[in-house]
N, C-alpha and C. Protein backbone atom coordinates (compact mmCIF):
# COMPACT_ATOMS: atom_id res chain seq x y z
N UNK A 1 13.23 -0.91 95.55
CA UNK A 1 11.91 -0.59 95.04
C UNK A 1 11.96 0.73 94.28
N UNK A 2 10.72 0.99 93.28
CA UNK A 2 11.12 2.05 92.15
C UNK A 2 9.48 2.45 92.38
N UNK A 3 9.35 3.88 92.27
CA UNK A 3 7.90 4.34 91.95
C UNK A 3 7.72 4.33 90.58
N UNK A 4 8.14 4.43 89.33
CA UNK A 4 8.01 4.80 88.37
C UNK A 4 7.50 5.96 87.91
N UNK A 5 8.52 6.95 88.53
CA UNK A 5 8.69 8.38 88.42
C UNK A 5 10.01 8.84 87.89
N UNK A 6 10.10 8.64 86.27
CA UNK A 6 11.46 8.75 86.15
C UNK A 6 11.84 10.45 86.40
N UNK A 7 13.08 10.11 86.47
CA UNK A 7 14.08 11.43 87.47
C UNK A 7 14.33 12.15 86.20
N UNK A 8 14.53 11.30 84.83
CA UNK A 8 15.31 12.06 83.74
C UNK A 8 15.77 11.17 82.86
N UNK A 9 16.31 11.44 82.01
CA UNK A 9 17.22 10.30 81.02
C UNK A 9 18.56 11.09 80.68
N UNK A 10 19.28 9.59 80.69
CA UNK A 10 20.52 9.74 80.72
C UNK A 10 21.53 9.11 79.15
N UNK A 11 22.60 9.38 79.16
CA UNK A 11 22.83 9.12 77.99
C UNK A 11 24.25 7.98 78.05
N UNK A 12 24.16 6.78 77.11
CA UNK A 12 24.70 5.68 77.35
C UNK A 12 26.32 6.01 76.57
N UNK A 13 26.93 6.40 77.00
CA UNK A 13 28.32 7.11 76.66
C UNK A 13 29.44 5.54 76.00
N UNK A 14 29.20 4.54 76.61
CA UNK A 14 30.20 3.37 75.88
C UNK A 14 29.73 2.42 76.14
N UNK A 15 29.82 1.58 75.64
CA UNK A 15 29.05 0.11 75.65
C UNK A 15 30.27 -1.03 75.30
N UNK A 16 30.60 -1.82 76.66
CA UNK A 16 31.86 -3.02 76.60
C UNK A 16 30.89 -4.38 77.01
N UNK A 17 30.98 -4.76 75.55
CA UNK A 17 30.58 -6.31 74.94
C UNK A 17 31.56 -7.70 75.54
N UNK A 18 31.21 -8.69 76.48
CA UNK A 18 31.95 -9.57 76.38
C UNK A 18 30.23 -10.63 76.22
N UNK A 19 30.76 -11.98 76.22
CA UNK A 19 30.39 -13.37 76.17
C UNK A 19 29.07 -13.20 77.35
N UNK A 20 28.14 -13.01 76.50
CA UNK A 20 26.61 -13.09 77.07
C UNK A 20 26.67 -12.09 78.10
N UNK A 21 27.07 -10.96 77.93
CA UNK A 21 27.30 -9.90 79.38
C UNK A 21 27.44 -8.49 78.60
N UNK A 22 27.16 -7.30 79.36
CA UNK A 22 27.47 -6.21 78.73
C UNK A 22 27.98 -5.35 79.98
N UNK A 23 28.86 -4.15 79.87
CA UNK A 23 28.93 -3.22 80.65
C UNK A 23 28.69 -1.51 79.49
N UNK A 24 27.42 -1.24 80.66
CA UNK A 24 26.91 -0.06 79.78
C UNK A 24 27.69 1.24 81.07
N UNK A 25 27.98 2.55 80.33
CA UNK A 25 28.85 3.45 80.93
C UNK A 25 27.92 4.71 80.54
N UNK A 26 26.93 4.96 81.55
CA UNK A 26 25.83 6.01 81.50
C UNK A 26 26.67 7.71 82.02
N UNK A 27 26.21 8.64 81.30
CA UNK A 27 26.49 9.61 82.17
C UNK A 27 25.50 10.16 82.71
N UNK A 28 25.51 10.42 83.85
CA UNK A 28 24.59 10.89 84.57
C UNK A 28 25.21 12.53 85.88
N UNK A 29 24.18 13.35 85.09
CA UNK A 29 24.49 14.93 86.08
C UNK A 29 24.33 15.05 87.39
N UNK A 30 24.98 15.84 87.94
CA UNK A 30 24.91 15.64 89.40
C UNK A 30 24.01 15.73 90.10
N UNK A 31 22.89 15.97 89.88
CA UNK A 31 21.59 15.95 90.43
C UNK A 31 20.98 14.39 90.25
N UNK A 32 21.32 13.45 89.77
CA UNK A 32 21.49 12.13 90.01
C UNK A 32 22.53 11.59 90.38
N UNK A 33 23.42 12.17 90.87
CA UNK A 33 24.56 11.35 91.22
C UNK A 33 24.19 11.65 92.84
N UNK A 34 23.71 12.43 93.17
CA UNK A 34 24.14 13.10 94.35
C UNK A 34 23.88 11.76 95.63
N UNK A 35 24.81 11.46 96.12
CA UNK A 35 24.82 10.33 97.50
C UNK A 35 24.89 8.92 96.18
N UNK A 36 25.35 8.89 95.55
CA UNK A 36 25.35 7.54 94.69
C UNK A 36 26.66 6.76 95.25
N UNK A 37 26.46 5.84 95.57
CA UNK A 37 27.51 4.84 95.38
C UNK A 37 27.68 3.37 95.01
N UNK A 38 28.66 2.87 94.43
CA UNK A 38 29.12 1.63 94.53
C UNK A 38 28.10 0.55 95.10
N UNK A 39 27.03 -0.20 94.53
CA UNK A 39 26.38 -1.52 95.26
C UNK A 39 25.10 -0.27 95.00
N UNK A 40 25.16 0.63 95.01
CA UNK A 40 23.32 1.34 94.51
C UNK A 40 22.45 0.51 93.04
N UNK A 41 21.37 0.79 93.57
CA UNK A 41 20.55 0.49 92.46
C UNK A 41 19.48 1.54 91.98
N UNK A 42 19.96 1.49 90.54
CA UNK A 42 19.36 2.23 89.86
C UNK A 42 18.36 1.77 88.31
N UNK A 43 17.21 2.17 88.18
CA UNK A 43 16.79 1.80 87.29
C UNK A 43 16.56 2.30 85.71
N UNK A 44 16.99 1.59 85.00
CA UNK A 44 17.37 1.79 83.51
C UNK A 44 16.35 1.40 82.45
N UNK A 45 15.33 2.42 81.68
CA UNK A 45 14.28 1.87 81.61
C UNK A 45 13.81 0.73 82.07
N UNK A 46 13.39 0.87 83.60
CA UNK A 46 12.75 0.51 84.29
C UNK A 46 13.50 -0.95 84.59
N UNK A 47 14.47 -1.47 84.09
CA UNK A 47 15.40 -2.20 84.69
C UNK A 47 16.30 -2.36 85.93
N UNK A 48 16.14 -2.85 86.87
CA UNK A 48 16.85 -2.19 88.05
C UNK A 48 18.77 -2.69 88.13
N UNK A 49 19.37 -2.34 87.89
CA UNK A 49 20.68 -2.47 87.75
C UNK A 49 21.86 -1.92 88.78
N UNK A 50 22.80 -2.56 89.05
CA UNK A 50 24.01 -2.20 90.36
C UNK A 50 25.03 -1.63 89.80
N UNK A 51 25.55 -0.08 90.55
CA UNK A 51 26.28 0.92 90.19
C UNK A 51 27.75 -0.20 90.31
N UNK A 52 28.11 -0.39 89.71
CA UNK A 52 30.20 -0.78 89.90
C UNK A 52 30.78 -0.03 89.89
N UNK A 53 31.15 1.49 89.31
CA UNK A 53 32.03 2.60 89.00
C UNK A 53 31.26 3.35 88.67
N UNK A 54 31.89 4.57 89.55
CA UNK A 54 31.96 5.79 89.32
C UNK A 54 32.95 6.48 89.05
N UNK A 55 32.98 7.26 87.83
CA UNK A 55 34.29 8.35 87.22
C UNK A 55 33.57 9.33 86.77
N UNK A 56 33.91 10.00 87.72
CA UNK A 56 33.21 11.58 87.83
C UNK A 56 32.31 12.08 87.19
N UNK A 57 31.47 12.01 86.23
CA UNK A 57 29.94 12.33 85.30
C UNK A 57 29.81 10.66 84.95
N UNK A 58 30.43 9.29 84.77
CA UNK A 58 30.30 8.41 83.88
C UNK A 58 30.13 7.02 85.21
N UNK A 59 29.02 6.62 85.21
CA UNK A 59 28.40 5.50 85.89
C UNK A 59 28.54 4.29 85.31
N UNK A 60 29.18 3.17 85.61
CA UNK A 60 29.14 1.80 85.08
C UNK A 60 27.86 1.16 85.64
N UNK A 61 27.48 0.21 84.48
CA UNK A 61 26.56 -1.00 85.48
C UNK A 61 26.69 -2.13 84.18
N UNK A 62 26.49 -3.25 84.98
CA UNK A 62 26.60 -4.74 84.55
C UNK A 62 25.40 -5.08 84.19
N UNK A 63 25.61 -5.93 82.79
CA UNK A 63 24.14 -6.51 82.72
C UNK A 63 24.45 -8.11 81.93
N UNK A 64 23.79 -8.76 82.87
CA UNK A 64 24.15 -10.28 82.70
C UNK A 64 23.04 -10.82 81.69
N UNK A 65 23.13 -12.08 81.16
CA UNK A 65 22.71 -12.39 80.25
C UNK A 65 21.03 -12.85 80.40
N UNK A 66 20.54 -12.76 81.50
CA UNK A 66 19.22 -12.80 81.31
C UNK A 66 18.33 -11.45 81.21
N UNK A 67 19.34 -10.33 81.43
CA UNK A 67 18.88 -9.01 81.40
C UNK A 67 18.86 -8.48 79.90
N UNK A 68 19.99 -9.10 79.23
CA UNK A 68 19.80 -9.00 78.17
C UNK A 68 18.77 -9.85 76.99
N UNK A 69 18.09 -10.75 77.13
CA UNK A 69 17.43 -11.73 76.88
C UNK A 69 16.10 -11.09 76.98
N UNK A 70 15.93 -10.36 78.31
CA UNK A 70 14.04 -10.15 78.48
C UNK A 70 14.14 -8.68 78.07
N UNK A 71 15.37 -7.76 77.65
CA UNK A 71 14.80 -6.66 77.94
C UNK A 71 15.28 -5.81 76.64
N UNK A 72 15.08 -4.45 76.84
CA UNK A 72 15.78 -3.66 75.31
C UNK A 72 16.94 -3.11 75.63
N UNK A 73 17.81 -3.56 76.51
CA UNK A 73 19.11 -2.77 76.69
C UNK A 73 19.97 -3.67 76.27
N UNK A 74 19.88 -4.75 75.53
CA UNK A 74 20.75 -5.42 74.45
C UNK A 74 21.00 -4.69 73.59
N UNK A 75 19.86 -3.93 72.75
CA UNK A 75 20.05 -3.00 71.47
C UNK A 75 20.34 -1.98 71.79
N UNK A 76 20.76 -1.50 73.19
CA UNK A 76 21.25 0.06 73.42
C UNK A 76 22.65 -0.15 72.59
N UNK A 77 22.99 1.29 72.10
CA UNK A 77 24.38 1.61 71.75
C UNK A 77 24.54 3.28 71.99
N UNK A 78 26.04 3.40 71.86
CA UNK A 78 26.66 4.82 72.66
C UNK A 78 26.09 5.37 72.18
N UNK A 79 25.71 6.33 72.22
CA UNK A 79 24.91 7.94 72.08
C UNK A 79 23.23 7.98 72.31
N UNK A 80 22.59 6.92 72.46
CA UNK A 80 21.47 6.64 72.94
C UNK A 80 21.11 7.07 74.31
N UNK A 81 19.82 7.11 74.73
CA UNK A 81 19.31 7.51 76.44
C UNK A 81 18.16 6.46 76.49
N UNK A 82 18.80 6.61 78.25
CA UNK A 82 17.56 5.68 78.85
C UNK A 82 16.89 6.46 80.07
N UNK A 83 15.98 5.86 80.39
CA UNK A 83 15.31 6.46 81.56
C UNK A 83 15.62 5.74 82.97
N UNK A 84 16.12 7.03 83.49
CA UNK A 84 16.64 6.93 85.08
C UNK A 84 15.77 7.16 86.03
N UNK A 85 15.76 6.08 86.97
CA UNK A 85 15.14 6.25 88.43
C UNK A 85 16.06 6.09 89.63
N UNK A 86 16.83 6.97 90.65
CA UNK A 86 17.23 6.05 91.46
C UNK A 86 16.30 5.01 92.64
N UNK A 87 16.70 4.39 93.51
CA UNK A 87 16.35 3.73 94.16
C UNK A 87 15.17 4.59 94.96
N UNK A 88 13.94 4.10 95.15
CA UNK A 88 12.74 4.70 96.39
C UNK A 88 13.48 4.57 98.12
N UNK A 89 13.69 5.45 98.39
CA UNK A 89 13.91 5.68 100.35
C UNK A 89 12.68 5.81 100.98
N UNK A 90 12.71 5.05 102.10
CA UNK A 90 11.73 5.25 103.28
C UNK A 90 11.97 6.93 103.22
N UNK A 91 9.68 7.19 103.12
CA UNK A 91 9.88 8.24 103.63
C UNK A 91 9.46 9.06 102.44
N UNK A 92 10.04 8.79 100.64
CA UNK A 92 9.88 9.49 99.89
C UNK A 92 7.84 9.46 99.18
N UNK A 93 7.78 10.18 98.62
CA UNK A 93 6.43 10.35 97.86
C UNK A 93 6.39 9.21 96.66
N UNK A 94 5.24 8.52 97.04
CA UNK A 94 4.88 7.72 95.94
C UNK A 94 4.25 7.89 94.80
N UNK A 95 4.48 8.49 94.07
CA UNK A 95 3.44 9.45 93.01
C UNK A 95 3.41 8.48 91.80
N UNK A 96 3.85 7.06 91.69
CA UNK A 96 3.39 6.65 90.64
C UNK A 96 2.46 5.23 91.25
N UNK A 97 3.34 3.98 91.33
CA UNK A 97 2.90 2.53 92.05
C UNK A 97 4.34 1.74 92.22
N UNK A 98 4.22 0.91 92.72
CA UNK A 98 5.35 0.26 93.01
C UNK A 98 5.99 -0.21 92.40
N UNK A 99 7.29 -0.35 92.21
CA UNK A 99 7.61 -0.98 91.07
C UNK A 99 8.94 -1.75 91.70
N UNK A 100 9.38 -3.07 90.95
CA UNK A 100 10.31 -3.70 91.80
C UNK A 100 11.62 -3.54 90.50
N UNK A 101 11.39 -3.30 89.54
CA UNK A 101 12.43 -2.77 88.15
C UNK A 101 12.93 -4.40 87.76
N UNK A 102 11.82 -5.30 87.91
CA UNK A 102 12.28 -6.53 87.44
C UNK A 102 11.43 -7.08 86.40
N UNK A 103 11.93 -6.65 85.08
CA UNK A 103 11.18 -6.68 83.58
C UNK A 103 10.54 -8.28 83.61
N UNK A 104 9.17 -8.18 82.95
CA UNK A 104 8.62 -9.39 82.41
C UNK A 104 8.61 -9.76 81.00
N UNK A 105 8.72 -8.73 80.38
CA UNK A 105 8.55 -8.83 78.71
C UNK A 105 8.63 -7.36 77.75
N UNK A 106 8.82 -8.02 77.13
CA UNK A 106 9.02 -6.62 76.39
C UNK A 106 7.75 -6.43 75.14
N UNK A 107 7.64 -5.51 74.70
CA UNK A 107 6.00 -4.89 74.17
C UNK A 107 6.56 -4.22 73.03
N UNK A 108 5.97 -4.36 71.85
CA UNK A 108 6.11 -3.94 70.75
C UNK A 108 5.35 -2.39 70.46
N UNK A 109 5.71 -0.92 69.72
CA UNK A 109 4.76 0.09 69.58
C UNK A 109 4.27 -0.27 68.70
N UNK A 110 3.06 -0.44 68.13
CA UNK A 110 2.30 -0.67 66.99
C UNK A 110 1.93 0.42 66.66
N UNK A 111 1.18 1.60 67.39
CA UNK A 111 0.51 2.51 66.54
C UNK A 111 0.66 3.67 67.75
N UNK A 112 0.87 5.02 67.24
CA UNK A 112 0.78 6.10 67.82
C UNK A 112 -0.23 6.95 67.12
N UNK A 113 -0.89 7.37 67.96
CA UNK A 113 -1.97 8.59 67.96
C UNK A 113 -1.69 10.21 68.59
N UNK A 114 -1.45 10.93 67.11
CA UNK A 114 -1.32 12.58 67.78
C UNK A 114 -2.65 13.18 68.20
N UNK A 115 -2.71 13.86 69.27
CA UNK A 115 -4.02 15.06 69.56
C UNK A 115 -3.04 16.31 70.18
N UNK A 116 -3.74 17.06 70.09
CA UNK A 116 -3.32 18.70 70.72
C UNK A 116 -2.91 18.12 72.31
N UNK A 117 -1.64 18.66 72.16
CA UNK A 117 -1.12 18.48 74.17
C UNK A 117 -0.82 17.04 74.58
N UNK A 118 -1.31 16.04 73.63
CA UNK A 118 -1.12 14.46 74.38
C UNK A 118 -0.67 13.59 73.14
N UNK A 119 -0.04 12.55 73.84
CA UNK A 119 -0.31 11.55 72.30
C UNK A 119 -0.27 10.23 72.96
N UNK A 120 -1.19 9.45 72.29
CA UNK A 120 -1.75 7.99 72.72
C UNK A 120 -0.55 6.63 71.96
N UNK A 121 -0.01 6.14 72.52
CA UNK A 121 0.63 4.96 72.06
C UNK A 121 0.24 3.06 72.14
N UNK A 122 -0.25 2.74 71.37
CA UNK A 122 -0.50 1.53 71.63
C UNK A 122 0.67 0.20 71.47
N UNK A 123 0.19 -0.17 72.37
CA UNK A 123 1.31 -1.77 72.72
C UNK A 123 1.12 -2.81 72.56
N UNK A 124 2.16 -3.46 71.95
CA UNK A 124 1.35 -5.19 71.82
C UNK A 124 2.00 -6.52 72.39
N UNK A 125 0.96 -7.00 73.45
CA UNK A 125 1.98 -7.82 74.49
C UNK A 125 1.96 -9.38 73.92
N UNK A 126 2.30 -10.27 74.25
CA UNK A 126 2.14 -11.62 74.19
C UNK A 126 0.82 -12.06 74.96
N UNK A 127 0.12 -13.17 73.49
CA UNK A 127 -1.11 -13.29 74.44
C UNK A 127 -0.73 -14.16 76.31
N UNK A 128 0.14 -14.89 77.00
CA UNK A 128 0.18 -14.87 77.90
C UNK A 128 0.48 -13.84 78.60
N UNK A 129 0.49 -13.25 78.45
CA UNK A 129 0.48 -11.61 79.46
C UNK A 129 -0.75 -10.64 79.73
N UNK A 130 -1.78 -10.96 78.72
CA UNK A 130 -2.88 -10.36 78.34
C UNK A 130 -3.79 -10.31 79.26
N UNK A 131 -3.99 -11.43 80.12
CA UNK A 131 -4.72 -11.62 81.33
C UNK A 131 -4.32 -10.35 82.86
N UNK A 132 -3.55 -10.10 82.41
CA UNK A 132 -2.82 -9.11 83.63
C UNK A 132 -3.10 -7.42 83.39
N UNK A 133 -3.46 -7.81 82.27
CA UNK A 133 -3.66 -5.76 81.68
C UNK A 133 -5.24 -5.26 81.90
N UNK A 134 -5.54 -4.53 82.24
CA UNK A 134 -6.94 -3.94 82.28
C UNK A 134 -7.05 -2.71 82.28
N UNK A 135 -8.09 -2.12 81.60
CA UNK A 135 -8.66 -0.59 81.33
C UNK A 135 -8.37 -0.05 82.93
N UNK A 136 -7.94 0.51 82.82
CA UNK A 136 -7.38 1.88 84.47
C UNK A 136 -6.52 1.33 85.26
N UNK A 137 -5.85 -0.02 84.66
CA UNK A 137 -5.00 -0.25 86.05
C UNK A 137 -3.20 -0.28 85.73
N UNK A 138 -2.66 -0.32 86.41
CA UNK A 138 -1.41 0.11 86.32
C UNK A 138 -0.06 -0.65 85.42
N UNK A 139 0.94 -0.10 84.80
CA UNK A 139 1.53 -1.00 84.03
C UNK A 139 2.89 0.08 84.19
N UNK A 140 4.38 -1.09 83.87
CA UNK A 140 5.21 -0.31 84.19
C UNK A 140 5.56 -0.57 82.30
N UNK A 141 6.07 1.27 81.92
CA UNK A 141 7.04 1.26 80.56
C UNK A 141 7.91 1.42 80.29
N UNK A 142 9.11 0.82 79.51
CA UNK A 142 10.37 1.65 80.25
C UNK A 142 10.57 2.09 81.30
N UNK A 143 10.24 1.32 82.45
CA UNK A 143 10.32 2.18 83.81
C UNK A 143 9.47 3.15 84.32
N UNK A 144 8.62 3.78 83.58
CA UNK A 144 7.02 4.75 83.80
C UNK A 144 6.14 3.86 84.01
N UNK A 145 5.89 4.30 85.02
CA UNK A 145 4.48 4.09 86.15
C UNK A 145 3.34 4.84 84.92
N UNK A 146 1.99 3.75 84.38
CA UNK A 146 1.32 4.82 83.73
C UNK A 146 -0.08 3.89 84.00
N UNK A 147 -0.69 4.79 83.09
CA UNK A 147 -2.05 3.83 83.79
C UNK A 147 -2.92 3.87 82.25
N UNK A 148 -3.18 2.49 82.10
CA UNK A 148 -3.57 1.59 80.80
C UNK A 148 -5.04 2.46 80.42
N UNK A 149 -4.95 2.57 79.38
CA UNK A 149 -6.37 3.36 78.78
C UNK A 149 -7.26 2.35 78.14
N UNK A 150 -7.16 1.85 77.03
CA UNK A 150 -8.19 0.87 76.14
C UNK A 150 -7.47 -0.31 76.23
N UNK A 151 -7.94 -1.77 76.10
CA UNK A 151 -7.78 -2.89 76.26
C UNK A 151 -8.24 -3.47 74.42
N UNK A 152 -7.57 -4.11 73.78
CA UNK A 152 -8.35 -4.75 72.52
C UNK A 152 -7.48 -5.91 72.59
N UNK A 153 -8.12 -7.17 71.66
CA UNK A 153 -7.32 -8.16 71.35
C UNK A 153 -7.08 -8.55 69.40
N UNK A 154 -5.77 -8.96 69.46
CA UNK A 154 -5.73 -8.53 67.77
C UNK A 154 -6.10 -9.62 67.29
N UNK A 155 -5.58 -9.79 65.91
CA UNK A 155 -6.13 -11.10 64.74
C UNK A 155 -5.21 -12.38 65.56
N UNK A 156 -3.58 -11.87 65.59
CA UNK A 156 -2.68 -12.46 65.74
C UNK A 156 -2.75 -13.56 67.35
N UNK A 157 -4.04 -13.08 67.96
CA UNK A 157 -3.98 -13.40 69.41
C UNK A 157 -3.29 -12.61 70.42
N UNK A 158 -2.26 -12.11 69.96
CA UNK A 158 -2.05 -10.92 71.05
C UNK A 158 -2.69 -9.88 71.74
N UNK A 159 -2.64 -9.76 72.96
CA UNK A 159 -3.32 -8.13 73.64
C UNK A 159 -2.54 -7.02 73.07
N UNK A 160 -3.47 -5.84 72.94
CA UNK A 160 -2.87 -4.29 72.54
C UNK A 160 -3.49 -3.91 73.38
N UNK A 161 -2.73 -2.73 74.15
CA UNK A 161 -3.51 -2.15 74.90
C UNK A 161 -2.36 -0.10 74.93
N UNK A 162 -3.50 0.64 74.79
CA UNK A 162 -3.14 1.87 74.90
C UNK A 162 -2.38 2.74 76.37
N UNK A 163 -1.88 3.73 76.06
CA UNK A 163 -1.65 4.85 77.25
C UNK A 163 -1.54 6.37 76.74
N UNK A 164 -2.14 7.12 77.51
CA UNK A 164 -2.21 8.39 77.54
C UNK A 164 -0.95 9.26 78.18
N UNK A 165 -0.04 9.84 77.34
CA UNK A 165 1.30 10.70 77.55
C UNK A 165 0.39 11.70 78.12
N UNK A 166 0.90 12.91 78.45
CA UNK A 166 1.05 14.35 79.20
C UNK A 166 2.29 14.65 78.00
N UNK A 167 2.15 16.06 77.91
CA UNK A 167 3.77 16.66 77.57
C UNK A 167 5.36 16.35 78.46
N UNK A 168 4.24 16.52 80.07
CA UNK A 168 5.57 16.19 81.37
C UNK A 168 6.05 15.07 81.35
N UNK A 169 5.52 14.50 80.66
CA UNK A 169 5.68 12.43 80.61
C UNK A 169 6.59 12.53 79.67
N UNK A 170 6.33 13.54 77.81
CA UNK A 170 7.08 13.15 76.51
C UNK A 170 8.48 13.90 77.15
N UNK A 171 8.20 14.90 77.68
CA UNK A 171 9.71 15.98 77.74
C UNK A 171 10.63 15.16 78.52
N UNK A 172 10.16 14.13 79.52
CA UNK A 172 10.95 13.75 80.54
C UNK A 172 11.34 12.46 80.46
N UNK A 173 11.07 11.81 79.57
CA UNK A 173 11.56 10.76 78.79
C UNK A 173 11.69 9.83 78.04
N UNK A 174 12.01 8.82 77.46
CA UNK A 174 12.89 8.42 76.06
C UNK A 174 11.10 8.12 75.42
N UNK A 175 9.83 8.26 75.91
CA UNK A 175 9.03 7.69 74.91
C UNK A 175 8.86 8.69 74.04
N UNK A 176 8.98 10.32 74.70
CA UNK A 176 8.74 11.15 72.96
C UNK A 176 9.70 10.69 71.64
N UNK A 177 10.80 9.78 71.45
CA UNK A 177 11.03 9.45 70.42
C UNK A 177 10.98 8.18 70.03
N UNK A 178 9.79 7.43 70.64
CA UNK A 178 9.72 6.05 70.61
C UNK A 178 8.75 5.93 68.89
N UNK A 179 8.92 4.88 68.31
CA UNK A 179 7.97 5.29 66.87
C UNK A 179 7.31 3.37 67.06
N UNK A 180 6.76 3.25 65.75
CA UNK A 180 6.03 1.65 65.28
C UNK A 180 7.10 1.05 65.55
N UNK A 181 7.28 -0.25 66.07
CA UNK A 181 8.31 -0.71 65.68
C UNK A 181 9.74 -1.20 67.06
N UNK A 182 9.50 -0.53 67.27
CA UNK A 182 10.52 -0.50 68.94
C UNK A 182 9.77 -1.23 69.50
N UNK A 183 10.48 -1.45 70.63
CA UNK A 183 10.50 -2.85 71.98
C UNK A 183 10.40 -1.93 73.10
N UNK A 184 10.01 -2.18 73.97
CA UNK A 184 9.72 -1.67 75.60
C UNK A 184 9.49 -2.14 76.41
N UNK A 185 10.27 -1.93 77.35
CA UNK A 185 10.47 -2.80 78.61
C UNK A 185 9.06 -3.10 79.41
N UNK A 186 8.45 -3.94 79.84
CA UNK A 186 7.07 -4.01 80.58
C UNK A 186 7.40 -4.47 81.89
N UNK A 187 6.74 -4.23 83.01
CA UNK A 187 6.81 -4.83 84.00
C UNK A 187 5.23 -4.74 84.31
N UNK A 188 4.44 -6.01 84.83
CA UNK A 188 3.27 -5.81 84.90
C UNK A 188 3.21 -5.25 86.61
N UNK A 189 2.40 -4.19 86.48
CA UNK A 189 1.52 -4.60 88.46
C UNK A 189 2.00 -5.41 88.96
N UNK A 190 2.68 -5.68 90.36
CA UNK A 190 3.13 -6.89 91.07
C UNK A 190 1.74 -7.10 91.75
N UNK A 191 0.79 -6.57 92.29
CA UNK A 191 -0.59 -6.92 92.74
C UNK A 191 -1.71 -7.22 91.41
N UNK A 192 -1.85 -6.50 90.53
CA UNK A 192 -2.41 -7.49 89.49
C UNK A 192 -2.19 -8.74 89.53
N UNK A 193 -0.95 -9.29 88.99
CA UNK A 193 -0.58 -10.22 88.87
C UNK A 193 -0.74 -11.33 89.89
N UNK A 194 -0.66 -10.79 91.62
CA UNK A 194 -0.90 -12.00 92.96
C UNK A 194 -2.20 -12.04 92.30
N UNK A 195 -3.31 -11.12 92.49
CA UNK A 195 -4.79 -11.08 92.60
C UNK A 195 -5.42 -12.20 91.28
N UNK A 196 -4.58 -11.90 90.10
CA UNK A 196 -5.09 -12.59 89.04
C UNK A 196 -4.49 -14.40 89.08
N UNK A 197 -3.52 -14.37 89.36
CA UNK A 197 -3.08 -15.66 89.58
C UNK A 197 -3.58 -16.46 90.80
N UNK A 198 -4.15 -15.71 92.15
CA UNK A 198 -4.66 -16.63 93.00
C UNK A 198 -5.79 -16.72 92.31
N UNK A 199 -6.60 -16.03 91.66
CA UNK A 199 -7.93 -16.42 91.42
C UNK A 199 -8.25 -17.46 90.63
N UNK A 200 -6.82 -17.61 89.50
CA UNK A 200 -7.15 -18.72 88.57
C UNK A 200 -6.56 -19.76 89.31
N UNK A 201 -5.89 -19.93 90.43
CA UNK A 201 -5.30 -20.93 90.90
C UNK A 201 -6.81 -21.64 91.82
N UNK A 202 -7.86 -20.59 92.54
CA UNK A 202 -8.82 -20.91 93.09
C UNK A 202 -9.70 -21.38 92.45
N UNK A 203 -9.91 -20.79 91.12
CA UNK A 203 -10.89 -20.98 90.13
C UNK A 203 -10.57 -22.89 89.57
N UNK A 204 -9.19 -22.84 89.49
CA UNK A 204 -8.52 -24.29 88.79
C UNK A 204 -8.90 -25.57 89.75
N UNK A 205 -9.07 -25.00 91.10
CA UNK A 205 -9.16 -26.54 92.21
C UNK A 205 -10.74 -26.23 92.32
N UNK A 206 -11.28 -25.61 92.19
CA UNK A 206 -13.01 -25.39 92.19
C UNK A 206 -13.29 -26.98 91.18
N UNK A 207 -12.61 -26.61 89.89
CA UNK A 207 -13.17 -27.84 88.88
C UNK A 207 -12.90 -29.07 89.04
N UNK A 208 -12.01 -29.10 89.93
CA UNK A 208 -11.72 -30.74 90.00
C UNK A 208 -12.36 -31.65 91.02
């Protein structure tokens, strides 16, 4: 399990390509390494992924071909960063929402908005996903725990829906250089999603 409190971002040092599979070779400082081992899970914009090797600053992890399919760490390449979470322990502070680091879709940036101290980014999901997003409730980005600001629906049928950065949010990771145009990892609410799906499942045997 992941709060979506990323720890930091890390930087993707080599990237080994085989047949529908990748092995990405992160380095990560010792203040994330610290108690890491072998069979850990760690999350990679907001992807949750299993440590194989460790060589002393340089972390391996595997990513099989459906990870590459739903998410944006197909288009990672060396010198790039992603955002790191390690694994949630019994016991630690929950300061974002739960998160299980198991991507649903990925979200297009359409439009960014500057103001003094903040900046607003809007997203654009697939209209089947659209039902799950709502004004104040929770959404995972790249692995950030954030909480959804405006709700609209476009020409195209797709949902857009906004979020409100902090500076502590841009400094701490990969969205201060996110622009129009990029992909981002989504994971919706795992309780949105029960709450909204029993209801249409209740709502569906009501009519018959």
């Amino acid at each position: 399990m992941f709060t979506g409190i990323v720890q930091g971002v890390a930087r993707v040092v080599a990237v080994r390509e085989l047949d529908d599979f990748r092995v990405h070779v992160v380095e990560m400082p010792p203040s994330m390494r610290e108690g890491l081992e072998i069979g850990a899970s760690v999350a990679h914009n907001g992807v949750c992924l299993t440590v194989t090797a460790i060589e002393g600053d340089n972390v391996s992890f595997d990513l099989m071909r459906e990870t590459l399919r739903l998410t944006n760490l197909g288009a990672i390449t060396p010198g790039q960063c992603v955002n790191i979470e390690r694994a949630a322990r019994f016991g630690d502070e929950i300061g974002g929402h739960s998160m299980s680091g198991h991507i649903i879709s990925m979200a297009e940036v359409v439009a960014i908005e500057e103001a003094p101290n903040n900046r607003r980014l809007w997203f654009s999901l697939p209209e089947r996903l659209g039902r799950f997003v709502f004004e104040k409730g929770y959404i995972g980005v790249d692995g950030i725990s954030l909480t959804i600001g405006d709700v609209r629906h476009a020409e195209t049928g797709a949902v857009e829906f906004s979020v409100n950065l902090i500076p502590e949010t841009l400094s701490r990771t990969t969205l201060q250089d996110r622009a129009p145009g990029d992909q981002v990892n989504i994971e919706i609410d795992p309780q949105t999603q029960v709450i909204v799906e029993t209801v249409e499942r209740v709502l569906s045997q009501q009519r018959r």
